[in-house]
Protein backbone atom coordinates (compact mmCIF):
# COMPACT_ATOMS: atom_id res chain seq x y z
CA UNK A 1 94.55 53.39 101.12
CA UNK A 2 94.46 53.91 97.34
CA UNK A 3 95.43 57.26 96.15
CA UNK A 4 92.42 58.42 94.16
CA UNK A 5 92.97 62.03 93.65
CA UNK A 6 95.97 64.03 93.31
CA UNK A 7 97.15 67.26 94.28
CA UNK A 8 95.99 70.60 93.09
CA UNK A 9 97.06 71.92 89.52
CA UNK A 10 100.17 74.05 89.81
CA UNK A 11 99.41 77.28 89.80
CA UNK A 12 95.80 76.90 91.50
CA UNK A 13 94.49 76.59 95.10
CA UNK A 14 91.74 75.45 97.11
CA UNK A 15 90.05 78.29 99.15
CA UNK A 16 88.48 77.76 102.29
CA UNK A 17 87.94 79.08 105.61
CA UNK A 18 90.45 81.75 106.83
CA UNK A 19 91.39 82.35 102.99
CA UNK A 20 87.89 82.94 101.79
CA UNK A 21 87.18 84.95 104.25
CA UNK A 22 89.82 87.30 103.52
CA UNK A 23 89.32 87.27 100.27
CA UNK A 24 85.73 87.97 100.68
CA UNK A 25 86.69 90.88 102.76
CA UNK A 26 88.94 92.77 100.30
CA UNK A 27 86.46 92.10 97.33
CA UNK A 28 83.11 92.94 99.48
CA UNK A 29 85.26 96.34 100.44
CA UNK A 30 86.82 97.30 96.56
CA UNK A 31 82.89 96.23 95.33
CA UNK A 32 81.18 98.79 98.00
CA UNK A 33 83.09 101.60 96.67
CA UNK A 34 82.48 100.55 93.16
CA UNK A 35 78.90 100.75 93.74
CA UNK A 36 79.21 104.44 95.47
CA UNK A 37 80.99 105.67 92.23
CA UNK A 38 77.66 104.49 90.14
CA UNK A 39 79.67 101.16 88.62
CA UNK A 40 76.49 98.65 87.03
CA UNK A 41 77.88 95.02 87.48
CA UNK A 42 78.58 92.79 84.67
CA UNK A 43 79.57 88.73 84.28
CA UNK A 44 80.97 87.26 81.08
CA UNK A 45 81.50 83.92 79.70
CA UNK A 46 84.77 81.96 80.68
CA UNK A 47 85.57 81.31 77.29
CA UNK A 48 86.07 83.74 74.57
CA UNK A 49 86.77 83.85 70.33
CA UNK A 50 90.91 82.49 70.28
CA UNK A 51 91.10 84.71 67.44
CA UNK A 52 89.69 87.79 69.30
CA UNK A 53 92.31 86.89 72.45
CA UNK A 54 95.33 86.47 70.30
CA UNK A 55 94.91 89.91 68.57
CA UNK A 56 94.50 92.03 71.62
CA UNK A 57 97.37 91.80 74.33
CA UNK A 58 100.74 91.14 72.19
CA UNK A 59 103.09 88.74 71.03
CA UNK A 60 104.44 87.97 74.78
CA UNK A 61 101.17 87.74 76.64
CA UNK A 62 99.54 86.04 74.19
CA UNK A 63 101.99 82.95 75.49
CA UNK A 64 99.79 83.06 78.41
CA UNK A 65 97.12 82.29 77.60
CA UNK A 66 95.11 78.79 77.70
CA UNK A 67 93.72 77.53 74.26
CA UNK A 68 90.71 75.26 74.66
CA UNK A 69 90.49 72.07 71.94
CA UNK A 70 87.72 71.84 69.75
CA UNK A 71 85.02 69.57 70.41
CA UNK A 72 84.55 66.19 68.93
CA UNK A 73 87.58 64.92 66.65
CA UNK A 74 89.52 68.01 66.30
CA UNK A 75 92.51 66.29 64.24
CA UNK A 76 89.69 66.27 61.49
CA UNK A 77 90.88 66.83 58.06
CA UNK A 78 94.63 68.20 59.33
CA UNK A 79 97.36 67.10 58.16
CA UNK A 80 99.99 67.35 61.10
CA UNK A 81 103.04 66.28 59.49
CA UNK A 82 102.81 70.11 57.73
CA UNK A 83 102.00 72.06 60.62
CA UNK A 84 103.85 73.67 63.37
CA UNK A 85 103.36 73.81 67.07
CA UNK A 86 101.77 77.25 66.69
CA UNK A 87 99.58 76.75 63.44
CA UNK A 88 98.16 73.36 64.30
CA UNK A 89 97.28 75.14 67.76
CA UNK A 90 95.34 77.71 66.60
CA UNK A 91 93.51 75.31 64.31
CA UNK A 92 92.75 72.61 66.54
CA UNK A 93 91.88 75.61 69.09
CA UNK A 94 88.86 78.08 68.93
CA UNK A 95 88.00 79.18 72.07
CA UNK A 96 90.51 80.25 75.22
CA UNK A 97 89.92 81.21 78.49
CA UNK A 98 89.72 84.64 79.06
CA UNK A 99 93.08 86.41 79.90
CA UNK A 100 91.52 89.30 81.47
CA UNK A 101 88.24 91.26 82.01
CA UNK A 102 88.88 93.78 79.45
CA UNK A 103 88.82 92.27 75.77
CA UNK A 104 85.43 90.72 77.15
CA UNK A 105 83.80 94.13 77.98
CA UNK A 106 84.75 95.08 74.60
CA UNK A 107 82.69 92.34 73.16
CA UNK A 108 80.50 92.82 75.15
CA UNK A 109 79.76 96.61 74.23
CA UNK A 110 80.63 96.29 70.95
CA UNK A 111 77.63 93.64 70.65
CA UNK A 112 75.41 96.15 72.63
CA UNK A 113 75.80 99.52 72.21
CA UNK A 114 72.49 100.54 70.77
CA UNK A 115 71.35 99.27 74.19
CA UNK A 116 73.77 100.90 77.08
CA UNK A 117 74.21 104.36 77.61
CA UNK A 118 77.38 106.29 77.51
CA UNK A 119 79.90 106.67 79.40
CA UNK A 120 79.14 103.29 80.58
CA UNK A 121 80.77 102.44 84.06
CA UNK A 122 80.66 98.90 84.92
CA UNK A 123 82.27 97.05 87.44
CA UNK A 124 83.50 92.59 87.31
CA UNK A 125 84.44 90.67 89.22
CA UNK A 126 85.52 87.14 88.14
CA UNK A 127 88.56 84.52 87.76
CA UNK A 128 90.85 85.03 84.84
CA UNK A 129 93.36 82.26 83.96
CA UNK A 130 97.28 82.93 82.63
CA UNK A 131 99.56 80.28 81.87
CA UNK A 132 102.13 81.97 83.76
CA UNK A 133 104.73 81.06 86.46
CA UNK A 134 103.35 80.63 89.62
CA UNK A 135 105.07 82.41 92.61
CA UNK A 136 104.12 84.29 96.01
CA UNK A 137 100.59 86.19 95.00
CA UNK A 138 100.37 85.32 91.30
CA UNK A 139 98.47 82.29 90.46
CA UNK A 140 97.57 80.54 86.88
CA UNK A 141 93.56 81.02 87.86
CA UNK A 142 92.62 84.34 89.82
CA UNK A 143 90.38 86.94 90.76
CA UNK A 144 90.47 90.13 88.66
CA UNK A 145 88.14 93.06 90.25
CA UNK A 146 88.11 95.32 87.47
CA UNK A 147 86.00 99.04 86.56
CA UNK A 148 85.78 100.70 83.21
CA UNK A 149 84.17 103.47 81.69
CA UNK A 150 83.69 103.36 78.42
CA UNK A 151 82.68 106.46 76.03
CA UNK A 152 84.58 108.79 77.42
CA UNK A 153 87.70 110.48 76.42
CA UNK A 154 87.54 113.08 80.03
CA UNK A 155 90.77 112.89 81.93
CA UNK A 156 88.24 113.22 84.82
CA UNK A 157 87.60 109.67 84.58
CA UNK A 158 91.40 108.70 85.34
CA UNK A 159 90.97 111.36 88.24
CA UNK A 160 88.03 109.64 89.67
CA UNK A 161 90.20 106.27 88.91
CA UNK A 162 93.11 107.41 91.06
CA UNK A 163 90.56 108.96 93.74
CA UNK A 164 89.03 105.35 93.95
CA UNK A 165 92.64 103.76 94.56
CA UNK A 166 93.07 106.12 97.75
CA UNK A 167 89.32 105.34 98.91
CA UNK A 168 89.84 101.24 98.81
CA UNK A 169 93.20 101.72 100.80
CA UNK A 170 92.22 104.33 103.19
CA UNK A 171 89.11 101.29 103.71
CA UNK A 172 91.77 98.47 103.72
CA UNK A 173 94.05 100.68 106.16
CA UNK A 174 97.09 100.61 104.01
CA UNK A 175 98.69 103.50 104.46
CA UNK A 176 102.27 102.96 102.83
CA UNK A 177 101.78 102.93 99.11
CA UNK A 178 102.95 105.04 96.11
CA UNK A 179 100.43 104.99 92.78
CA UNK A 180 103.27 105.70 89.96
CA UNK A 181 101.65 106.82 86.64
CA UNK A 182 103.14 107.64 83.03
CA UNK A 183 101.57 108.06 79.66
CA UNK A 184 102.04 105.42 76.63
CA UNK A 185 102.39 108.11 74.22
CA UNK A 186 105.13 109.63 76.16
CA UNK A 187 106.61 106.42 76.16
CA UNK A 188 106.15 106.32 72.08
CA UNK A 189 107.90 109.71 71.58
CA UNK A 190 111.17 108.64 73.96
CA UNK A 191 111.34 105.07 72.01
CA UNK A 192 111.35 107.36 68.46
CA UNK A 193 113.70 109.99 69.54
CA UNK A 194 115.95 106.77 70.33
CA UNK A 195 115.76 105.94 67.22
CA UNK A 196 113.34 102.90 68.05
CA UNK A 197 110.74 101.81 65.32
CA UNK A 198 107.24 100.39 65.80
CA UNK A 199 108.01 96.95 65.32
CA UNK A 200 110.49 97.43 68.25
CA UNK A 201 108.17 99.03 70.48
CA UNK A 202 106.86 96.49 72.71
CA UNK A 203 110.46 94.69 72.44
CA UNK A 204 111.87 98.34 74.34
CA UNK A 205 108.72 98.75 76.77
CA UNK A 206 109.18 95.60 78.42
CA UNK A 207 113.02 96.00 78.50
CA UNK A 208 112.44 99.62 80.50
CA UNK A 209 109.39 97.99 82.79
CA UNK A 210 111.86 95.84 84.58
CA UNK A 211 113.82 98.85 85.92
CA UNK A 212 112.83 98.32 89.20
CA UNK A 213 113.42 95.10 89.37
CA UNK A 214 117.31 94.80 88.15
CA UNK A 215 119.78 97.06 87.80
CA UNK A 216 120.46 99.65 85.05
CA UNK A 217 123.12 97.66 83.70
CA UNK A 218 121.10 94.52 82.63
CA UNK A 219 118.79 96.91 81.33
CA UNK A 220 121.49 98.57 79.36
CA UNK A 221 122.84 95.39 77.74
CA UNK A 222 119.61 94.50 76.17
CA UNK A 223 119.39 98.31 74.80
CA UNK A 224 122.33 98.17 73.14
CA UNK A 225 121.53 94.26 71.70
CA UNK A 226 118.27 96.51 70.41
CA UNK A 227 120.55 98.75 68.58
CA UNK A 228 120.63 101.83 71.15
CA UNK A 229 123.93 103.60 70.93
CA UNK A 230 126.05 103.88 74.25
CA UNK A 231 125.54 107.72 74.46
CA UNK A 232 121.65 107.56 74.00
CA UNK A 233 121.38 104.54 76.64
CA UNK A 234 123.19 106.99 79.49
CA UNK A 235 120.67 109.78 77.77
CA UNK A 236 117.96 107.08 78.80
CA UNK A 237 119.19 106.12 82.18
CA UNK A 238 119.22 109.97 82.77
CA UNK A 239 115.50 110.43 82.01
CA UNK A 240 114.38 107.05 83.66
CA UNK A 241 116.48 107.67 87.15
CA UNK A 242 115.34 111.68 87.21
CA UNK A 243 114.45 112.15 91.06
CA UNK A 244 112.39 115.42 92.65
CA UNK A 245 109.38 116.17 91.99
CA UNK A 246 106.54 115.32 89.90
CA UNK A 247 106.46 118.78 88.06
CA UNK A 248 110.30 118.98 87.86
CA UNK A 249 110.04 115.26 85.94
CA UNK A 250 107.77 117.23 83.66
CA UNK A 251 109.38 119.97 82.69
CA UNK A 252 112.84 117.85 81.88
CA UNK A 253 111.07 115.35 79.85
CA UNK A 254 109.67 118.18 78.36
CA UNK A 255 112.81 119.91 77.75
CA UNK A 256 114.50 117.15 76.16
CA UNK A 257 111.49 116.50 73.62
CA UNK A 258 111.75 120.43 72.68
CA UNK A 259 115.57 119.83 71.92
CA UNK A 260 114.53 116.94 69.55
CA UNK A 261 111.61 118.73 68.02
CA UNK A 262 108.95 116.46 69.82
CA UNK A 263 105.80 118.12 69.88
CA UNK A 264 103.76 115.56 73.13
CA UNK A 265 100.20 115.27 74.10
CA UNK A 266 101.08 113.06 76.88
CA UNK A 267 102.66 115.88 78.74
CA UNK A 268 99.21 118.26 78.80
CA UNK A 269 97.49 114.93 79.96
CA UNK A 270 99.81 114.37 83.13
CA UNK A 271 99.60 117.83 83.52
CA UNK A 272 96.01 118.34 83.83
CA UNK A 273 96.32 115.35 86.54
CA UNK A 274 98.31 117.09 88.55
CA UNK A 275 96.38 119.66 88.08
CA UNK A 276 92.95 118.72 88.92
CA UNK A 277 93.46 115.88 91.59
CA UNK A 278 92.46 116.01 94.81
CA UNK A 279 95.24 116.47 97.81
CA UNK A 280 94.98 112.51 98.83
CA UNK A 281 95.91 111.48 94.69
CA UNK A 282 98.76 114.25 94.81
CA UNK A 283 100.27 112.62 97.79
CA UNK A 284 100.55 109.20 96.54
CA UNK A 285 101.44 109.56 92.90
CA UNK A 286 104.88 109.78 91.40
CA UNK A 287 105.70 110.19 87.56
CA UNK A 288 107.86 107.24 86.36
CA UNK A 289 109.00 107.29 82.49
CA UNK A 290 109.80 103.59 83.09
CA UNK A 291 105.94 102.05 83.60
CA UNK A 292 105.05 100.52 80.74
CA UNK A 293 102.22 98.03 81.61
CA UNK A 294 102.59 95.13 79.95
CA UNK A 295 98.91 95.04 77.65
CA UNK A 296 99.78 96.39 74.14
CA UNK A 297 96.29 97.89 74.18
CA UNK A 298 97.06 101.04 76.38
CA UNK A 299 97.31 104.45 74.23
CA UNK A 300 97.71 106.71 76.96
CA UNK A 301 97.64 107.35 80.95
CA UNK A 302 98.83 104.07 82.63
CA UNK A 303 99.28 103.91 86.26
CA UNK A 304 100.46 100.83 88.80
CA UNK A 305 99.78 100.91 92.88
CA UNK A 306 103.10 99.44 94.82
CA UNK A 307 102.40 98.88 98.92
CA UNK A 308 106.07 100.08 99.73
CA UNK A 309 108.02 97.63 102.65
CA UNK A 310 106.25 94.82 101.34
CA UNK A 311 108.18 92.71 98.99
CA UNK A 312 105.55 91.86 96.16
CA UNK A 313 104.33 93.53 92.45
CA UNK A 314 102.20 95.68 91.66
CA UNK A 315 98.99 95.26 93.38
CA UNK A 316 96.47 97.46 91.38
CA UNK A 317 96.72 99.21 87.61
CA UNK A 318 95.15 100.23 84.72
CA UNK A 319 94.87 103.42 82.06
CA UNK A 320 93.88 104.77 78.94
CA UNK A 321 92.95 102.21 76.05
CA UNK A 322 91.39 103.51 72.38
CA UNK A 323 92.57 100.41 70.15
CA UNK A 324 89.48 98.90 70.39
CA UNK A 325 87.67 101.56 69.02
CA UNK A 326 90.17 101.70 66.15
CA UNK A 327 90.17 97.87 66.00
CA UNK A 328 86.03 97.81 65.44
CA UNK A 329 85.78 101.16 63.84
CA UNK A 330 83.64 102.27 66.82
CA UNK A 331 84.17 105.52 68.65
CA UNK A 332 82.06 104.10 72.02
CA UNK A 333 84.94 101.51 72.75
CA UNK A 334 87.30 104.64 74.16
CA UNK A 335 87.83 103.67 77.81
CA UNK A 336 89.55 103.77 80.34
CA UNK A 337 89.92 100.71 83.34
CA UNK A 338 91.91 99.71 86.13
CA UNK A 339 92.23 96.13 88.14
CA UNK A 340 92.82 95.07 91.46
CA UNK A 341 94.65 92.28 92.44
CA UNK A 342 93.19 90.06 94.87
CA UNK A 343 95.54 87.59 95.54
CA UNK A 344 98.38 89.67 96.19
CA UNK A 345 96.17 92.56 98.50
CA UNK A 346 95.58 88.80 100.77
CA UNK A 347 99.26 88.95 100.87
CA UNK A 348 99.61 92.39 101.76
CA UNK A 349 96.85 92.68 104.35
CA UNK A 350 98.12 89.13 106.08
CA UNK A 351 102.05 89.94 105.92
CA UNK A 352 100.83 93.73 107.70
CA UNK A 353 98.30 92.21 110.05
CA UNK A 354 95.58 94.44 108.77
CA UNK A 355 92.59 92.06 108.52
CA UNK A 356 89.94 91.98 110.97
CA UNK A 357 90.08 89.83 113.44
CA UNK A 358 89.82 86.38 112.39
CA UNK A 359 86.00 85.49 111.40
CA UNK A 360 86.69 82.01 109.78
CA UNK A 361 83.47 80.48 110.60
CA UNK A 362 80.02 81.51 109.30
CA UNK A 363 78.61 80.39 112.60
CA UNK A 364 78.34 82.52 115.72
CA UNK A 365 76.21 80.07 117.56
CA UNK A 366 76.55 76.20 117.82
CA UNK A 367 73.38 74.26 119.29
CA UNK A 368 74.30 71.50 121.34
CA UNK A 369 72.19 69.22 122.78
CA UNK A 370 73.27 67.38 126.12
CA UNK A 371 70.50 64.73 126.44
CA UNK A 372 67.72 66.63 126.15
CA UNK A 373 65.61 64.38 123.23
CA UNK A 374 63.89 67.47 121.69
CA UNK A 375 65.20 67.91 118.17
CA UNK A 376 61.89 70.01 117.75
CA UNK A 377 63.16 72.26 120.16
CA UNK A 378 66.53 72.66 118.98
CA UNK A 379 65.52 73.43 115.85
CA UNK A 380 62.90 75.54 116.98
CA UNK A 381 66.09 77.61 119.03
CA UNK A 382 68.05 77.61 115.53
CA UNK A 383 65.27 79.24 113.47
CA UNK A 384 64.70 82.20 116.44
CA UNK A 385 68.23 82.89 116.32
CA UNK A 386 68.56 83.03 113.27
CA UNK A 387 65.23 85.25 112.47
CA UNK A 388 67.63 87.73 114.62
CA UNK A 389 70.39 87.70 111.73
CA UNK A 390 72.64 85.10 113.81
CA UNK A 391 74.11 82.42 111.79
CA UNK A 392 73.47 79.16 113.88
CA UNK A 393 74.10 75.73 113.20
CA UNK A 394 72.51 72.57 115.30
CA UNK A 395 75.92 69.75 116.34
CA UNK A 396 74.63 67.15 113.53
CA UNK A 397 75.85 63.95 115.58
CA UNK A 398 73.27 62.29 117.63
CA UNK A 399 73.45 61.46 121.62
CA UNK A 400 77.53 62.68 121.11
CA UNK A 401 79.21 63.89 124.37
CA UNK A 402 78.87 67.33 125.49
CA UNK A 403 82.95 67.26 125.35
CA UNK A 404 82.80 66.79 121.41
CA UNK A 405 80.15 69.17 120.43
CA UNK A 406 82.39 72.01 122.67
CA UNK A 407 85.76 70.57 120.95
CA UNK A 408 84.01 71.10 117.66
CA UNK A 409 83.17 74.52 118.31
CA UNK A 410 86.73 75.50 119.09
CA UNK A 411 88.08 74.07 116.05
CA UNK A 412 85.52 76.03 114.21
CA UNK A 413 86.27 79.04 115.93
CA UNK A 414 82.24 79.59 116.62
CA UNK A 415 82.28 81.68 119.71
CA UNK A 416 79.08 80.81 121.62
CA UNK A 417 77.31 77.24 122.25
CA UNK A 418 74.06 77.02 123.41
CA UNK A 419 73.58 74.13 125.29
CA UNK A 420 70.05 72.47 125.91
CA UNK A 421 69.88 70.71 128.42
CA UNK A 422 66.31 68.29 130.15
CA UNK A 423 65.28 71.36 132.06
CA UNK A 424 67.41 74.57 130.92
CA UNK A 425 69.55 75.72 128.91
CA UNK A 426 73.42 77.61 129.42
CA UNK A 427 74.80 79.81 126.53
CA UNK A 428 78.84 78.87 127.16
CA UNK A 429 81.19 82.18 126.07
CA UNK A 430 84.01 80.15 123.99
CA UNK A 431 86.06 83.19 123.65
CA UNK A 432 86.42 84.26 127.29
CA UNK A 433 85.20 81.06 129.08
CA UNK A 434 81.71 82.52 131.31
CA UNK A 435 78.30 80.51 130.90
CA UNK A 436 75.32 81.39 131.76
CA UNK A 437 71.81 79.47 132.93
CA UNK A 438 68.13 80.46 131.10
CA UNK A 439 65.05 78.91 131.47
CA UNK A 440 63.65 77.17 127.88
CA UNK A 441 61.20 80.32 127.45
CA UNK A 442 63.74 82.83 128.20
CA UNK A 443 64.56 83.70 124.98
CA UNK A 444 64.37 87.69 124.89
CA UNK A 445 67.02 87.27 128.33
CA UNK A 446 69.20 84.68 125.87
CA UNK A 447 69.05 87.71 123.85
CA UNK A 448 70.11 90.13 125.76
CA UNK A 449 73.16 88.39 126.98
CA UNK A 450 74.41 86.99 123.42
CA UNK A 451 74.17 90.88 122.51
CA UNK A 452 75.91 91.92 126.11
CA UNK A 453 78.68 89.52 125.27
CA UNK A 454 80.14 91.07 121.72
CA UNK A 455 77.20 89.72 119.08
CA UNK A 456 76.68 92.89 118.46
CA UNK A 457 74.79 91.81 114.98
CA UNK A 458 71.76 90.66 117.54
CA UNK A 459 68.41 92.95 116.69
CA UNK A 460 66.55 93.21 119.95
């Protein structure tokens, strides 16, 4: 047979069955809780300006993402001998696909502010493609789940952020995770009593962020190729490795900047977090001076969710971000916004064995029909059932053996069949293996038995 299409992109799946479903689970759980802390929905084109995306997340992320060719003859009065890779790109390129949900939402107000009140809290929930390296729960094209609130400079709202993590886990019945938190500008002051400039920044962020993935060493190495003296990398490590408590973090970071004169906002912010959270925040979150984030757009709280004993990233993050309101010249773009990630919570839930029990088929109730030449009836049955809020399907294939149609409901996982017979009809348990008979006009005792018999969705 001819090969007509090939496999999947790298970096891209298929979802279906089992997989949906889970997925569908986590996202119909993080949305619920969205909607009880007064989040408005919002959608937003695929594409977005090139120019906008390139100016927003820094010189290594914007690697990632996917440039989109201009339509119609986009070689059109360029001449490519004189232009590099990059150049020529962004010329024959000017849309991309959106690298996150963020620099969208910041159109998106920024277009419509005389319209929306402040703070405005929305919530989105859509794919987001990277031109990353795929590996175990990161994928090229995935599902961001994303709330900001924008107009607001209250601490409050990284409180109610934090508060929101604990709620979705407590839901998702994780119970082993650590939310670690730090503050950009903290970050700032340690890079410039190092003696690290601006244009080095980002260069020293993402050196530090990969602490806790390789040892101090490597990390060291690359210091010192930055131009970090031996002495004030062990001064580093120091600060970076400090273990006890939250507050006792504090008060050395704080000690040090006092011996170099530092004078740090950052510290009054933490404070006031651990100040003014609630018991189930304080138990979960744990001051690292390493946590960057990656997004050059932060200016202030950042914070990352790790399920400990589980060998993958970060599965949740966010903080403070005022750029774009320095960017546009627009005090409403202040916000503050956190993601989950999808793909890797499917990875956490199935390695832990905390989904639900396996609910891979949309049908609880298969129709089959052994001989009895009423296809009026049958779909008749269907339509009752399913004015009762039971998702029912009819077996499609006419005059096939009773055999098949019960095969096909155990490979679809559907747990009752309804089988209509000439003169009666038996509703077959798949799960547990019991039948039982019915008269045609006994629907109310059908019922009562589907009901009886764990379809506990039935309305009677």
């Amino acid at each position: 047979m001819k090969k007509v299409f090939e496999k999947n992109v790298n970096g891209t799946r298929d979802l279906f069955g089992k997989n949906f479903y889970q997925r569908e689970y986590i996202v119909e759980t993080i949305k619920n809780i969205y909607k009880l802390h007064g989040f408005s929905p919002l959608e937003t084109p695929t594409f977005e300006h090139l120019s906008t995306l390139l100016s927003m997340y820094g010189q290594e992320s914007s690697k990632l993402i996917y440039k989109v060719l201009n339509s119609g003859n986009f070689l059109e009065d360029i001449d490519v001998t004189n232009e590099n890779f990059q150049t020529l790109g962004n010329k024959i390129c000017k849309k991309g696909l959106r690298y996150d949900l963020t620099v969208p939402l910041m159109r998106f107000v920024s277009n419509n502010y005389n319209e929306i009140f402040f703070p405005f809290k929305r919530y989105q929930i859509q794919p987001v493609f990277r031109a990353d390296k795929p590996q175990k729960g990161r994928y090229r094209e995935f599902y961001q789940c994303d709330i900001d609130i924008v107009g607001s400079e209250s601490l409050l709202c990284e409180i109610e952020f934090l508060s929101i993590i604990t709620e979705v886990f407590d839901k998702l019945k994780i119970t082993d995770f650590t939310i670690k938190i730090n503050d950009r500008q903290l970050l700032i002051s340690l890079a410039q009593s190092l003696g690290i400039d601006e244009k080095n920044f980002d260069t020293f962020s993402i050196i530090i962020d990969k602490l806790d993935k390789v040892e101090f060493e490597k990390i060291k190495a690359e210091l010192l190729e930055l131009g970090i003296c031996e002495e004030d990398c062990l001064t580093l490590q120091d600060i970076l490795q400090q273990q006890g408590s939250n507050k006792n973090k504090l008060s050395f970071i704080a000690e040090y900047f006092g011996k170099k004169g530092i004078s740090d906002e950052s510290l009054k912010n933490l404070n006031f977090i651990f100040d003014n959270s609630p018991q189930e925040v304080l138990e979960r979150i744990n001051v690292d001076f390493s946590l960057a984030r990656g997004l050059a757009y932060y200016t202030g709280i950042i914070f990352e969710v790790k399920v400990n004993n589980v060998k993958i990233g970060s599965v949740a993050g966010g903080g403070r971000y005022h750029k774009f309101a320095e960017i546009y010249e627009n005090p409403h773009l202040k916000a503050v916004g956190m993601s989950f990630g999808i793909d890797r919570l499917i990875v956490v839930l199935d390695e832990l064995g905390l989904f639900p029990e396996d609910d891979s088929s949309s049908s609880k109730i298969l129709i089959a029909d052994n001989n009895s030449n009423d296809n009026r009836f049958l779909s008749l049955l269907a339509k009752q059932f399913r004015n009762y809020g039971l998702a029912t399907e009819i077996f499609l294939e006419k005059d096939a053996p009773l055999k098949k149609q019960l095969s096909f409901a155990n490979k679809r996982n559907i747990p009752f069949v309804v089988i209509v017979n000439e003169n009666d009809i038996v509703v077959k348990n798949m799960l547990r293996g019991f039948q039982e008979s019915f008269r045609k006009d006994e629907l109310s005792r059908i019922l009562n038995f589907l009901s009886k018999n764990c379809l506990t969705s039935v309305m009677i």
